[in-house]
N, C-alpha and C. Protein backbone atom coordinates (compact mmCIF):
# COMPACT_ATOMS: atom_id res chain seq x y z
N UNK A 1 16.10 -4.04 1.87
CA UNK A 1 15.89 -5.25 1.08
C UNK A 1 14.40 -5.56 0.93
N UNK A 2 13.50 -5.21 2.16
CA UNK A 2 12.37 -5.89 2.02
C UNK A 2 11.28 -4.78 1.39
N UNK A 3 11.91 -3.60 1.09
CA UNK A 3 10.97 -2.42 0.47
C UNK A 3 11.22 -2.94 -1.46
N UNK A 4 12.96 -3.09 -1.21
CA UNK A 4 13.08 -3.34 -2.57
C UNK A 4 12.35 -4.61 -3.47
N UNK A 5 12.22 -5.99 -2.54
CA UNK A 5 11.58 -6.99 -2.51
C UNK A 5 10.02 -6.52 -2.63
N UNK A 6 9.82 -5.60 -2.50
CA UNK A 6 8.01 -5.17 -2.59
C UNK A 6 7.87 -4.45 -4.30
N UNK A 7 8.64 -3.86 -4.24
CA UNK A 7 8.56 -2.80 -5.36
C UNK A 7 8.63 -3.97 -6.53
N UNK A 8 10.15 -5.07 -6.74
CA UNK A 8 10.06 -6.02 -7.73
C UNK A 8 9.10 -7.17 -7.62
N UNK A 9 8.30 -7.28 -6.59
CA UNK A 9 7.02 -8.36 -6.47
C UNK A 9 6.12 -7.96 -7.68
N UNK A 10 5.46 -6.37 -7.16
CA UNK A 10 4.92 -5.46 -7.83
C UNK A 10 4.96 -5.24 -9.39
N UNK A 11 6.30 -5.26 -9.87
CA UNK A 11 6.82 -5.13 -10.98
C UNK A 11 6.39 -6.36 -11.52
N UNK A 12 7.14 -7.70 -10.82
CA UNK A 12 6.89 -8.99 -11.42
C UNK A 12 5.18 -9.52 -11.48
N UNK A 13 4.67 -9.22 -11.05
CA UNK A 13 3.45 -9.06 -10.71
C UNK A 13 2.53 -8.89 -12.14
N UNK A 14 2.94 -7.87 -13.15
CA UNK A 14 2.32 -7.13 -13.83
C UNK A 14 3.29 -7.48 -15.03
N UNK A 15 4.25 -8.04 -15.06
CA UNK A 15 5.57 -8.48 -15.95
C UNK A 15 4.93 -9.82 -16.32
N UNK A 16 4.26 -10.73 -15.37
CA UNK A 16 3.36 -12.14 -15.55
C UNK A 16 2.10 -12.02 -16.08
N UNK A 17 1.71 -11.01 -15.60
CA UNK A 17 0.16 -10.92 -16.62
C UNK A 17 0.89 -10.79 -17.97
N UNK A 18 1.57 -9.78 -18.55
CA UNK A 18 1.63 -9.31 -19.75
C UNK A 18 1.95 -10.67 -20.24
N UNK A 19 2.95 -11.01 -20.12
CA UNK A 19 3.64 -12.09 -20.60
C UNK A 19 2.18 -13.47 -20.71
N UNK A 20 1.65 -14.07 -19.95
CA UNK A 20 0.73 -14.10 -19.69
C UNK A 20 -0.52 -13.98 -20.68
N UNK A 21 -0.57 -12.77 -21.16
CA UNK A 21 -1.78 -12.27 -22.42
C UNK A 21 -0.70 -12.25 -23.48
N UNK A 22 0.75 -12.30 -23.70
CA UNK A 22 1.11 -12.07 -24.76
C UNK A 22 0.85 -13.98 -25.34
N UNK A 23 1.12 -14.45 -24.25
CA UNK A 23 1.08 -15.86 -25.28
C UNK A 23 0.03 -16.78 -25.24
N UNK A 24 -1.46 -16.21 -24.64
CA UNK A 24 -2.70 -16.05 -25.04
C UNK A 24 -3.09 -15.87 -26.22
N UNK A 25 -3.01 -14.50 -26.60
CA UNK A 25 -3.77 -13.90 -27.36
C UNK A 25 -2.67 -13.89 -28.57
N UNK A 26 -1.53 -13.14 -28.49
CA UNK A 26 -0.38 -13.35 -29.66
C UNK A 26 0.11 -14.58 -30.04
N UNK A 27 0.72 -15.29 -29.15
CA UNK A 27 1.37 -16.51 -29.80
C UNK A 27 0.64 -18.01 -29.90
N UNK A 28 -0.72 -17.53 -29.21
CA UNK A 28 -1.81 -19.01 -28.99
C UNK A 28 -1.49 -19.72 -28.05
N UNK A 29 -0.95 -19.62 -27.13
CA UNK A 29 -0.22 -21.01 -26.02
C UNK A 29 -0.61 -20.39 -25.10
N UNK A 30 -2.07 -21.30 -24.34
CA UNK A 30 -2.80 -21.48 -23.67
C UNK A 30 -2.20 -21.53 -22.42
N UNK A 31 -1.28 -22.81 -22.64
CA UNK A 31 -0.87 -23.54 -21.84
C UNK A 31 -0.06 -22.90 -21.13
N UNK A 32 1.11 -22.54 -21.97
CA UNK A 32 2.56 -21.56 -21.33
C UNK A 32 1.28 -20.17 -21.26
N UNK A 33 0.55 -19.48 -21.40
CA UNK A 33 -0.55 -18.43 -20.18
C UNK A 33 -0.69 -18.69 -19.16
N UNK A 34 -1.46 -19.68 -18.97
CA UNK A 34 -1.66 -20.11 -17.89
C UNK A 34 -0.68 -20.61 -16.47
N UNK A 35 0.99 -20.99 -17.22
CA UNK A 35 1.74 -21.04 -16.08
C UNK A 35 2.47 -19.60 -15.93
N UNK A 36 2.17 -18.65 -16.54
CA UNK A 36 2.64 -17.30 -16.33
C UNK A 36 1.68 -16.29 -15.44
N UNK A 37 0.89 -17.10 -15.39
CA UNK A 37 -0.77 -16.02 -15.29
C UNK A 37 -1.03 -16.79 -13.35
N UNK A 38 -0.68 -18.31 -13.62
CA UNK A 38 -0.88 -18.86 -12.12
C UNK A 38 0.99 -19.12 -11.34
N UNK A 39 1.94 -18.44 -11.59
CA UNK A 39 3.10 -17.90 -11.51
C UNK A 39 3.13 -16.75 -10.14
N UNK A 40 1.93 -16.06 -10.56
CA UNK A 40 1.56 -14.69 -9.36
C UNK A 40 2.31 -14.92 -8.43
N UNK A 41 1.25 -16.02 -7.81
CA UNK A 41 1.45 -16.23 -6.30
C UNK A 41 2.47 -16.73 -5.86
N UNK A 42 3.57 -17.03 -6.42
CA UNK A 42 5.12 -17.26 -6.13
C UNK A 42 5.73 -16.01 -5.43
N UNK A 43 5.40 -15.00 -5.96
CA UNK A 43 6.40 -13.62 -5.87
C UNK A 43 5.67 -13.64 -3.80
N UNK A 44 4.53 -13.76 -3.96
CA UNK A 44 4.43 -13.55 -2.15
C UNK A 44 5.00 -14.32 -1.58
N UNK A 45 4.94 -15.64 -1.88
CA UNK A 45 5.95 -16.72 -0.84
C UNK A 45 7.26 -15.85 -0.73
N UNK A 46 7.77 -15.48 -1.99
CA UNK A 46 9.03 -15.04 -2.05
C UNK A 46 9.34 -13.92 -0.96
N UNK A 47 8.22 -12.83 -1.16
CA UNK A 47 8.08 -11.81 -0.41
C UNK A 47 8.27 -12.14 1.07
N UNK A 48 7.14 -13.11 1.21
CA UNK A 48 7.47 -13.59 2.79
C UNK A 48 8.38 -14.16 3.56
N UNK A 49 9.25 -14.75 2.60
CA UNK A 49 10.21 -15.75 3.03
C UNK A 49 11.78 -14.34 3.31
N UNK A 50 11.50 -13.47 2.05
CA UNK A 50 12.43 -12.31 2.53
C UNK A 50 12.21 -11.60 3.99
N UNK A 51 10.78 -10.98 4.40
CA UNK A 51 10.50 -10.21 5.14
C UNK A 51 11.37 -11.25 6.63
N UNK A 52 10.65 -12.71 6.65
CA UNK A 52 11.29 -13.27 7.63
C UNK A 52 12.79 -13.58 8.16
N UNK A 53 13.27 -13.82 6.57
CA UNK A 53 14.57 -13.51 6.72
C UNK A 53 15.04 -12.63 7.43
N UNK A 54 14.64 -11.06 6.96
CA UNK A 54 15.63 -10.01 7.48
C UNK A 54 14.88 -9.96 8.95
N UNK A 55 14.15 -10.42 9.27
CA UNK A 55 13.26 -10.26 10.79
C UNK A 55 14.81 -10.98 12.08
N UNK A 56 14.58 -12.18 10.82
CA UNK A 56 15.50 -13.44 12.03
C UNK A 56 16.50 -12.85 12.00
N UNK A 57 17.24 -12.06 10.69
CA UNK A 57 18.92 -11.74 10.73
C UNK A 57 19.03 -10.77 12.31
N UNK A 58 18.04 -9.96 12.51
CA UNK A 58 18.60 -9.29 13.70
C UNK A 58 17.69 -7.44 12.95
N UNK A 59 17.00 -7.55 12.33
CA UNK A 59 16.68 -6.46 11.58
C UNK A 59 15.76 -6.02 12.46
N UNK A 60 15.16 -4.51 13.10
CA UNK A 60 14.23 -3.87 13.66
C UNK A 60 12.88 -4.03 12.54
N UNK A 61 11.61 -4.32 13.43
CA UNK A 61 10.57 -4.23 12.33
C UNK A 61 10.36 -2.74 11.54
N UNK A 62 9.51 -2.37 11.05
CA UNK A 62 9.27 -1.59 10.27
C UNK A 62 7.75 -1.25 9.33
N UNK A 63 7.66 0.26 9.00
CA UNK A 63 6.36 0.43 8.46
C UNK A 63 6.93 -0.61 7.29
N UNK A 64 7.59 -1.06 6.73
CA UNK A 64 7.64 -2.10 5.34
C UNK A 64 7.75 -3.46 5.68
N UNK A 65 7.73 -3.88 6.45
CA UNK A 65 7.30 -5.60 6.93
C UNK A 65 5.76 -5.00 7.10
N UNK A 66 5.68 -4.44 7.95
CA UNK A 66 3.61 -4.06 7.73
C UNK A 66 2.97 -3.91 6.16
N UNK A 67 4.26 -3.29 5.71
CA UNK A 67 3.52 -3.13 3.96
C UNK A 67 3.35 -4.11 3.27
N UNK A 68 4.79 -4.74 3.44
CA UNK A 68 4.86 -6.49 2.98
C UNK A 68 3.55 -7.12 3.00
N UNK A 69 3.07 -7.35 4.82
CA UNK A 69 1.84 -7.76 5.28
C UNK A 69 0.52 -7.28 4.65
N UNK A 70 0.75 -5.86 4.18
CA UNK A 70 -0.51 -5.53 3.66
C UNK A 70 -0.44 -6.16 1.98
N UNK A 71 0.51 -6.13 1.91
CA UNK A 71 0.72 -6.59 0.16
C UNK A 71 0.56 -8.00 -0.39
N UNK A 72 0.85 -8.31 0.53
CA UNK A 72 0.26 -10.27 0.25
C UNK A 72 -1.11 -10.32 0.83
N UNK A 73 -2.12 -9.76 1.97
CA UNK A 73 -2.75 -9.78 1.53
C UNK A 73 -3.60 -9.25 0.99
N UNK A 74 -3.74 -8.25 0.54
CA UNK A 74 -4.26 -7.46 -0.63
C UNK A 74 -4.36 -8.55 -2.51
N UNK A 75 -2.93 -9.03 -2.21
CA UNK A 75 -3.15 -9.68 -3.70
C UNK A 75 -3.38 -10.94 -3.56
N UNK A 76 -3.36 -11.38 -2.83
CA UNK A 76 -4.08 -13.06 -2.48
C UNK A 76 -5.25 -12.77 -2.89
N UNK A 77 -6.22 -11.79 -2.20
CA UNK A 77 -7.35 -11.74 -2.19
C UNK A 77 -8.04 -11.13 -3.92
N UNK A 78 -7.11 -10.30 -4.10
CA UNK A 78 -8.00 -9.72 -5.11
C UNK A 78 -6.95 -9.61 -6.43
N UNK A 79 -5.64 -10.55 -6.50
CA UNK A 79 -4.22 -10.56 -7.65
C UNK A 79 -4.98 -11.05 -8.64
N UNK A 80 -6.20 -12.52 -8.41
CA UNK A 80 -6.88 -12.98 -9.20
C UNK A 80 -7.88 -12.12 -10.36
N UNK A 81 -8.89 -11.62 -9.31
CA UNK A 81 -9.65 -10.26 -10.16
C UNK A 81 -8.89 -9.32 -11.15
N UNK A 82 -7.62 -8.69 -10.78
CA UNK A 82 -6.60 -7.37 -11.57
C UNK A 82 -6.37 -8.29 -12.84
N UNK A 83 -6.07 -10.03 -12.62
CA UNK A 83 -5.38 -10.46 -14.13
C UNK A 83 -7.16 -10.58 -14.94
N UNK A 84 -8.10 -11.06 -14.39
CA UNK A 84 -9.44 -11.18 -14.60
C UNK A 84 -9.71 -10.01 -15.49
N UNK A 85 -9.48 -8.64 -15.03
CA UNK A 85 -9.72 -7.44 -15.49
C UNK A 85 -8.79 -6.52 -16.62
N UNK A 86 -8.10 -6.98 -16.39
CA UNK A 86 -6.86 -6.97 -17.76
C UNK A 86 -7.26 -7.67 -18.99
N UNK A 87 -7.47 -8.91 -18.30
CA UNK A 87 -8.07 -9.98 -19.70
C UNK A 87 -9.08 -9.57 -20.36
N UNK A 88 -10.30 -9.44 -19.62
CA UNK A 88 -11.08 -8.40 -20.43
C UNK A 88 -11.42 -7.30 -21.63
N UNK A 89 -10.32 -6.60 -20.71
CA UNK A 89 -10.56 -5.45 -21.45
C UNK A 89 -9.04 -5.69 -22.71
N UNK A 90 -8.44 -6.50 -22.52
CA UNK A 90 -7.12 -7.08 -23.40
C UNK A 90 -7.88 -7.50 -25.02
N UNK A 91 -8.78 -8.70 -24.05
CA UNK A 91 -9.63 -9.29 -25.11
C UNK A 91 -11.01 -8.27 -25.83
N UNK A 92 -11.49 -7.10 -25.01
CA UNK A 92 -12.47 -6.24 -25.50
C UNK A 92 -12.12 -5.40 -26.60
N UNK A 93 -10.97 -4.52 -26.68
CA UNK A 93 -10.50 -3.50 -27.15
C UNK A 93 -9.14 -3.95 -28.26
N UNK A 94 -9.02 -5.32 -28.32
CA UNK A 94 -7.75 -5.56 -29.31
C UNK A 94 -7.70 -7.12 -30.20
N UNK A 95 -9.01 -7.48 -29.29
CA UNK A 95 -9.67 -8.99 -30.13
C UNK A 95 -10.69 -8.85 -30.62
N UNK A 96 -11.67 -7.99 -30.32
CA UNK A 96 -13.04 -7.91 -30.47
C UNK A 96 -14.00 -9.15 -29.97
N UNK A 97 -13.16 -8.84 -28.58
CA UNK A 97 -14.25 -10.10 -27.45
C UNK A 97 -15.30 -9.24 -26.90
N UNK A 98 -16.37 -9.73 -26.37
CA UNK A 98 -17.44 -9.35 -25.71
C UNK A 98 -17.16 -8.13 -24.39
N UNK A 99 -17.99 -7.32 -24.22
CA UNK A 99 -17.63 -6.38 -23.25
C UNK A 99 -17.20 -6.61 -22.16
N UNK A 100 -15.93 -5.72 -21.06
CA UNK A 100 -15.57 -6.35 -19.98
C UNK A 100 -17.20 -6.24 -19.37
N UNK A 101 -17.14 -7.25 -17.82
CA UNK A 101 -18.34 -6.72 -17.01
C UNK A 101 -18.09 -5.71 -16.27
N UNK A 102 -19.36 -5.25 -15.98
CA UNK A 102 -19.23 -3.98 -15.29
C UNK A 102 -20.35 -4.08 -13.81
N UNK A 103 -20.13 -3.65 -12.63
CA UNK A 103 -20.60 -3.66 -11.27
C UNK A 103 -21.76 -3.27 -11.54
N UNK A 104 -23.26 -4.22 -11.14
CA UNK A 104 -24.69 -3.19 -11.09
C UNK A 104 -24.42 -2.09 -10.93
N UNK A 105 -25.88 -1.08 -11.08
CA UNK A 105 -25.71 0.45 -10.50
C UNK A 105 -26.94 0.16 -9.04
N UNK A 106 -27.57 -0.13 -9.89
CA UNK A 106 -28.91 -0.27 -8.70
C UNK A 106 -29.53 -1.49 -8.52
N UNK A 107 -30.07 -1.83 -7.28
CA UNK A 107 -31.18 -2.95 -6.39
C UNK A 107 -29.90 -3.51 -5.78
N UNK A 108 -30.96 -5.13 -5.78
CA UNK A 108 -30.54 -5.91 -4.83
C UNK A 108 -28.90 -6.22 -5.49
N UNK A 109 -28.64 -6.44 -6.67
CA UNK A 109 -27.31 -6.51 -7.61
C UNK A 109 -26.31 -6.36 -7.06
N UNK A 110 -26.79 -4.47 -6.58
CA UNK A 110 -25.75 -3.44 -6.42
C UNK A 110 -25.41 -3.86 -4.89
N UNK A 111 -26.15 -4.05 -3.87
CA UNK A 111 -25.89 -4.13 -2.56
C UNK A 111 -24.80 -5.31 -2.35
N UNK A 112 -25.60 -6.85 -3.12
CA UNK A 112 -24.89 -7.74 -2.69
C UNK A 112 -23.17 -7.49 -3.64
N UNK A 113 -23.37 -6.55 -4.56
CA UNK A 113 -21.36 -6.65 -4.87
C UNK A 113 -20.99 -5.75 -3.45
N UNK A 114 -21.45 -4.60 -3.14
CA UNK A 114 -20.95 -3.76 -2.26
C UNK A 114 -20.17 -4.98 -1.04
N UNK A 115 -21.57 -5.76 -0.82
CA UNK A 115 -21.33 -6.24 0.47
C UNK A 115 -20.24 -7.52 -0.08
N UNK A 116 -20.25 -8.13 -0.80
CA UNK A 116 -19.11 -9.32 -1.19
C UNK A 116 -17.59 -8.31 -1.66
N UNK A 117 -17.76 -7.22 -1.98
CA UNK A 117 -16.40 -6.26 -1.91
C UNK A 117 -15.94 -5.83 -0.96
N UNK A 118 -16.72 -5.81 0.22
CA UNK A 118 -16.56 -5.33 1.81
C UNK A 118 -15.55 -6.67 2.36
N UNK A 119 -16.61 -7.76 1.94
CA UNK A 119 -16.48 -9.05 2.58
C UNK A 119 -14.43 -9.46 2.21
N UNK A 120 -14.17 -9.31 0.93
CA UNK A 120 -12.70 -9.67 0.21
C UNK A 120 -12.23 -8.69 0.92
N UNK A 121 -12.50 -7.35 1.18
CA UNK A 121 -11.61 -6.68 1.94
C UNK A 121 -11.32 -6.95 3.29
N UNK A 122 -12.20 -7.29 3.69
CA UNK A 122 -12.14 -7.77 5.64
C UNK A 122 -11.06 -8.58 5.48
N UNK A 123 -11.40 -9.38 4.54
CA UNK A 123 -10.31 -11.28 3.97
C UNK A 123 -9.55 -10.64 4.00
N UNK A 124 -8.57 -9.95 3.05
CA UNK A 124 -7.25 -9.35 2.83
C UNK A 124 -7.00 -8.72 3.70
N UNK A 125 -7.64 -8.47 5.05
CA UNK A 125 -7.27 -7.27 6.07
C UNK A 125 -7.06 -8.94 7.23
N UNK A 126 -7.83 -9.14 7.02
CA UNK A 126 -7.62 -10.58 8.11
C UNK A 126 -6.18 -11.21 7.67
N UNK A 127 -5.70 -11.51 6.47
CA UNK A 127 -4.73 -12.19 5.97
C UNK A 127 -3.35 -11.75 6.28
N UNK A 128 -3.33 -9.58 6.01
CA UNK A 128 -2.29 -9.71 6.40
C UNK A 128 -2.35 -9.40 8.29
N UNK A 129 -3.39 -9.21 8.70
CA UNK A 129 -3.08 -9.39 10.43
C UNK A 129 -2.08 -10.86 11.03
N UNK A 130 -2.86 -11.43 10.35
CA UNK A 130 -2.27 -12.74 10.06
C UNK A 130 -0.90 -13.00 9.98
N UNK A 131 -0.35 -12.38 8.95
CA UNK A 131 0.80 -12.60 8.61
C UNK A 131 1.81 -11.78 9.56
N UNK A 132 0.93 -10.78 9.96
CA UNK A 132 2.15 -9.70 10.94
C UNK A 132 2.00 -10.52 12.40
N UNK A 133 1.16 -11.38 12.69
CA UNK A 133 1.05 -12.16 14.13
C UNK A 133 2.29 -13.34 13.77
N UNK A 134 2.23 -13.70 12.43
CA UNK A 134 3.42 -14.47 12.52
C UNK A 134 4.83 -13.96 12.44
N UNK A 135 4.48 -13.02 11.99
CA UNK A 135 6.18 -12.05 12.21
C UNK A 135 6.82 -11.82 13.52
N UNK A 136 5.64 -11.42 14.08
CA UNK A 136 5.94 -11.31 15.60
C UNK A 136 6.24 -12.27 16.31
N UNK A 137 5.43 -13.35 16.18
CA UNK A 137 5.71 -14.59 16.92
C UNK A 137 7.33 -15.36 16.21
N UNK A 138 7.63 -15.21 15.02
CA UNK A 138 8.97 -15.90 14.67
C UNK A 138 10.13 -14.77 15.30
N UNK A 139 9.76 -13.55 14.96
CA UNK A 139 11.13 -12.19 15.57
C UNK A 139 11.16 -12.75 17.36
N UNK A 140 10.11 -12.65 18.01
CA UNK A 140 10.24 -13.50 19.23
C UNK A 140 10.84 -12.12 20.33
N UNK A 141 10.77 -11.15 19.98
CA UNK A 141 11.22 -9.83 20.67
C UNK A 141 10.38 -8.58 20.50
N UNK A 142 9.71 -8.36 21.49
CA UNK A 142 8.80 -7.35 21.84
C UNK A 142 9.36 -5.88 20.99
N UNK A 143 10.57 -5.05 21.45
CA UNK A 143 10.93 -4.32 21.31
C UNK A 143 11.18 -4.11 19.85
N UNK A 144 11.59 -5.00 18.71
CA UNK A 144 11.99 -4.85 17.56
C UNK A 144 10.53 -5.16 17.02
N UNK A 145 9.58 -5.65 17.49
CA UNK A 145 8.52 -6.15 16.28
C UNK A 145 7.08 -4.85 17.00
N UNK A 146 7.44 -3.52 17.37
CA UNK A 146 6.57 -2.75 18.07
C UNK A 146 6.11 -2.03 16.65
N UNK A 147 6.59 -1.97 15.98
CA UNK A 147 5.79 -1.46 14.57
C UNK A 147 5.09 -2.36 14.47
N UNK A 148 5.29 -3.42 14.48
CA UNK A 148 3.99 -4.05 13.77
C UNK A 148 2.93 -4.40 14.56
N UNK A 149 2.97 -4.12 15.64
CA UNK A 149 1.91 -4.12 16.37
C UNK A 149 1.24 -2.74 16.14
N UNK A 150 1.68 -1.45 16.03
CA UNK A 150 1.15 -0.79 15.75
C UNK A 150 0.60 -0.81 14.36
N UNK A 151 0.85 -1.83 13.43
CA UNK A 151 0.03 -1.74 12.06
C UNK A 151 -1.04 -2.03 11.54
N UNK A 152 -1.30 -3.01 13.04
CA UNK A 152 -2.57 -3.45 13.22
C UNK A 152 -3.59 -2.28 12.79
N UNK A 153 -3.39 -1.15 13.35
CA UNK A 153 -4.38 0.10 13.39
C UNK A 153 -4.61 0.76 12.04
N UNK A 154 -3.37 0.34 11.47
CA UNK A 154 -3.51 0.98 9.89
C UNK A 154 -4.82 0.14 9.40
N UNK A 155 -4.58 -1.15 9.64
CA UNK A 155 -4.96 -2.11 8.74
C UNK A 155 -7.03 -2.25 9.05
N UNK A 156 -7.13 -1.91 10.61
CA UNK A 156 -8.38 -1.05 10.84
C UNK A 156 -8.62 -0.27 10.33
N UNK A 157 -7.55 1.23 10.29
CA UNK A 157 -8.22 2.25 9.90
C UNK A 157 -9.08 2.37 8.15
N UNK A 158 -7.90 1.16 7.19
CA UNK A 158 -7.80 0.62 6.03
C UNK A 158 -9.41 -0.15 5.85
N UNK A 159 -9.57 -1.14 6.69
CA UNK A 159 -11.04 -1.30 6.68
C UNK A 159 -12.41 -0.72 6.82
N UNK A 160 -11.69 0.36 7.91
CA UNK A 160 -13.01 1.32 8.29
C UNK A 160 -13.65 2.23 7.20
N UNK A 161 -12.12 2.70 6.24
CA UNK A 161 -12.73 3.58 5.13
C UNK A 161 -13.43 2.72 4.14
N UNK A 162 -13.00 1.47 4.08
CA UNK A 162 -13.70 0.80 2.88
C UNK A 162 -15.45 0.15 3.57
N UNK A 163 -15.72 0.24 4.59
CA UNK A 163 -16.85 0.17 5.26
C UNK A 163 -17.82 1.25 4.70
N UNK A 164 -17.27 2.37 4.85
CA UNK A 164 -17.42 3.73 4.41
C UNK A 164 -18.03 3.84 3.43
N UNK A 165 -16.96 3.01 2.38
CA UNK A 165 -17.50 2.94 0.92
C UNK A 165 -18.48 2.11 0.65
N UNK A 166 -18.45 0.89 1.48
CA UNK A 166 -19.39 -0.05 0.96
C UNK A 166 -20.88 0.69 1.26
N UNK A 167 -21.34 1.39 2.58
CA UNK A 167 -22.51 2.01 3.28
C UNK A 167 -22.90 2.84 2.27
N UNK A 168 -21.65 3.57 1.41
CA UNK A 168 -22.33 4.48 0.50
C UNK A 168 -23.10 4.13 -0.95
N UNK A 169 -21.97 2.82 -1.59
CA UNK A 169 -22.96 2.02 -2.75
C UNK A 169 -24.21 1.66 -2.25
N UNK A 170 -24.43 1.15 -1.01
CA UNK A 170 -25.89 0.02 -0.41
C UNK A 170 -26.57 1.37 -1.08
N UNK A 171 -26.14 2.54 -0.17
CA UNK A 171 -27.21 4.04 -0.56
C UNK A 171 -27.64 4.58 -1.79
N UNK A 172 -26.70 4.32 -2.43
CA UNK A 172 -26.47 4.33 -3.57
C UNK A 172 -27.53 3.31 -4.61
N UNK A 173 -27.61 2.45 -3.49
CA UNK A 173 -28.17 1.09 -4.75
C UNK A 173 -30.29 1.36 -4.47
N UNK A 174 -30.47 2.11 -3.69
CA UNK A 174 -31.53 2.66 -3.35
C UNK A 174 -32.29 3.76 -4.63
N UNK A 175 -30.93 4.43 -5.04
CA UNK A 175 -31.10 5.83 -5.56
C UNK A 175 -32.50 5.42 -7.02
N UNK A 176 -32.70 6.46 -7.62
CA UNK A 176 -33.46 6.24 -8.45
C UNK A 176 -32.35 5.75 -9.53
N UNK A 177 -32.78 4.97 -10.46
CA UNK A 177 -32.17 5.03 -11.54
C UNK A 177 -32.16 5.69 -12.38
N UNK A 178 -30.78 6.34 -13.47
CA UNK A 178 -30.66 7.42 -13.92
C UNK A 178 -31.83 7.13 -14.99
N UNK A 179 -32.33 8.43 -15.86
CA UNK A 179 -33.09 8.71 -17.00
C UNK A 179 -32.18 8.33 -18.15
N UNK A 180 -32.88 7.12 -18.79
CA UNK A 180 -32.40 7.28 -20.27
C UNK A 180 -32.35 9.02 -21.18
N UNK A 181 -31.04 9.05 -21.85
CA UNK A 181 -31.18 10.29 -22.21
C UNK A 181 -31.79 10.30 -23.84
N UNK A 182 -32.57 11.36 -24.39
CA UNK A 182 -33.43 11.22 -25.28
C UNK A 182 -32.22 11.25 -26.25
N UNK A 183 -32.74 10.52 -27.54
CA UNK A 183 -31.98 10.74 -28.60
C UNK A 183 -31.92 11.41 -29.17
N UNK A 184 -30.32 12.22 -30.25
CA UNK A 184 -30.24 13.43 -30.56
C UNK A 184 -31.39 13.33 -31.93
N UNK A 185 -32.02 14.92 -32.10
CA UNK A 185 -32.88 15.46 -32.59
C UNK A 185 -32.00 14.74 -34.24
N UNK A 186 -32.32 14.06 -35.11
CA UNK A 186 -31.32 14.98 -36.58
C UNK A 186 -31.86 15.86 -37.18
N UNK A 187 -31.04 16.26 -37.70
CA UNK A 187 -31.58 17.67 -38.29
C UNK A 187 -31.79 17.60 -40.22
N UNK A 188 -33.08 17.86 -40.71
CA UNK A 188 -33.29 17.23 -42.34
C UNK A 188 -33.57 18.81 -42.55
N UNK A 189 -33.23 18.64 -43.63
CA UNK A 189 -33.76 19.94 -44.42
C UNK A 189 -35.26 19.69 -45.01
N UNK A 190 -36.12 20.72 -44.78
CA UNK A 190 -37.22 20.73 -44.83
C UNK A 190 -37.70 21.32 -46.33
N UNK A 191 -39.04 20.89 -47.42
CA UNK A 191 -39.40 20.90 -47.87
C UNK A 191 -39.24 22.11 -48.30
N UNK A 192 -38.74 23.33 -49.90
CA UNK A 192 -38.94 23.97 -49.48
C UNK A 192 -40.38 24.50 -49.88
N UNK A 193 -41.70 24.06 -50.40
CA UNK A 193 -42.96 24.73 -49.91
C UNK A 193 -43.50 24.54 -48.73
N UNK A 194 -42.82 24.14 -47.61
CA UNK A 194 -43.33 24.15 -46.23
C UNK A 194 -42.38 24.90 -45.12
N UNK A 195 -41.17 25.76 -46.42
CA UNK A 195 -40.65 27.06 -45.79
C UNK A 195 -41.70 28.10 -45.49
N UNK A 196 -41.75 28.79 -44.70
CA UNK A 196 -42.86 30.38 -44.32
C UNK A 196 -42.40 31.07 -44.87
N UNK A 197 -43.18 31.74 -46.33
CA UNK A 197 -42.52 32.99 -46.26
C UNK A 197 -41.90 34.02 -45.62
N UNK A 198 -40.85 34.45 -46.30
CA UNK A 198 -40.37 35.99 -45.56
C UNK A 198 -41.03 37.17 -46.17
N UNK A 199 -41.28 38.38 -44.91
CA UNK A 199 -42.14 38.92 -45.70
C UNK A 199 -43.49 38.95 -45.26
């Protein structure tokens, strides 16, 4: 139930944006967007309120109550940005709105997104620890909630690589900046008394 409950979050998730930009941009109603677009964050309550359910019915934990955990918070933190980034490029490529934005490449720009992208990830890694300490504490039984104590480590190991990444943009934000590339040559046909004879 609670894998299937992930997969239709997911679904609904991306079913609310569209819907969402369709009556934005197609039908003009701002208004009904906006309760489709701030709608999101329903599907996690929902999510959570399932995971606990099947916890209390008598259910063994599982790598998918940890996923659950990772999935709320993952989109708490960053559900906002994905509809942000849709809109964009919704409005770039089919309205003729202004370009999506795009992440510095280099300086100080580039470091401080690295480090405020590090920072939302810690958040979403803190959120769902969070949420699996309350799983544990409502299941109330050592033996059934031992996955999720072990998910803790995912959810490290999950941070450590994105550490990884962030150390490599900072390096990155050092690099030289690329060379403008020269513009193509055109090619004119030339005079012909300033052809060379052949011969």
């Amino acid at each position: 139930m609670v894998v299937a409950m992930i997969v239709a979050c997911e679904v609904g998730f991306w079913v609310l944006i569209a819907l969402g930009l369709l009556s934005r941009y197609a039908l003009h109603r701002r208004r009904l967007s906006n309760v489709f677009l701030y709608s999101t964050p329903l599907l996690e309550v929902i999510l959570l309120v399932v995971a606990v359910v099947d916890l209390r019915g008598g259910a063994t934990a599982g790598s998918r109550h940890g996923i659950a955990a990772l999935y709320i918070g993952t989109t708490v933190v960053f559900g906002h940005r994905a509809i942000r980034w849709v809109d964009q490029r919704v409005g770039y490529h089919f309205l003729g709105g202004p370009p999506p934005w795009r992440p510095p490449r280099r300086g100080p720009e580039r470091i401080r997104y690295e480090v405020v992208e590090f920072g939302r990830t810690v958040a979403a890694m803190a959120i769902a620890g969070a949420l699996l300490g309350v799983l544990i504490l409502i299941t109330g039984d050592a033996d059934r909630t031992e996955a999720l104590r072990g998910f803790f480590g995912v959810l490290g190991g999950f941070t450590l690589i994105c550490l990884v990444i962030c150390v490599y943009g900072v390096c990155e934000a050092f690099g030289k900046p690329p060379k403008d590339k020269p513009a193509p040559r055109r090619l004119r046909e030339r005079d012909p008394a300033e052809r060379t004879p052949v011969g």
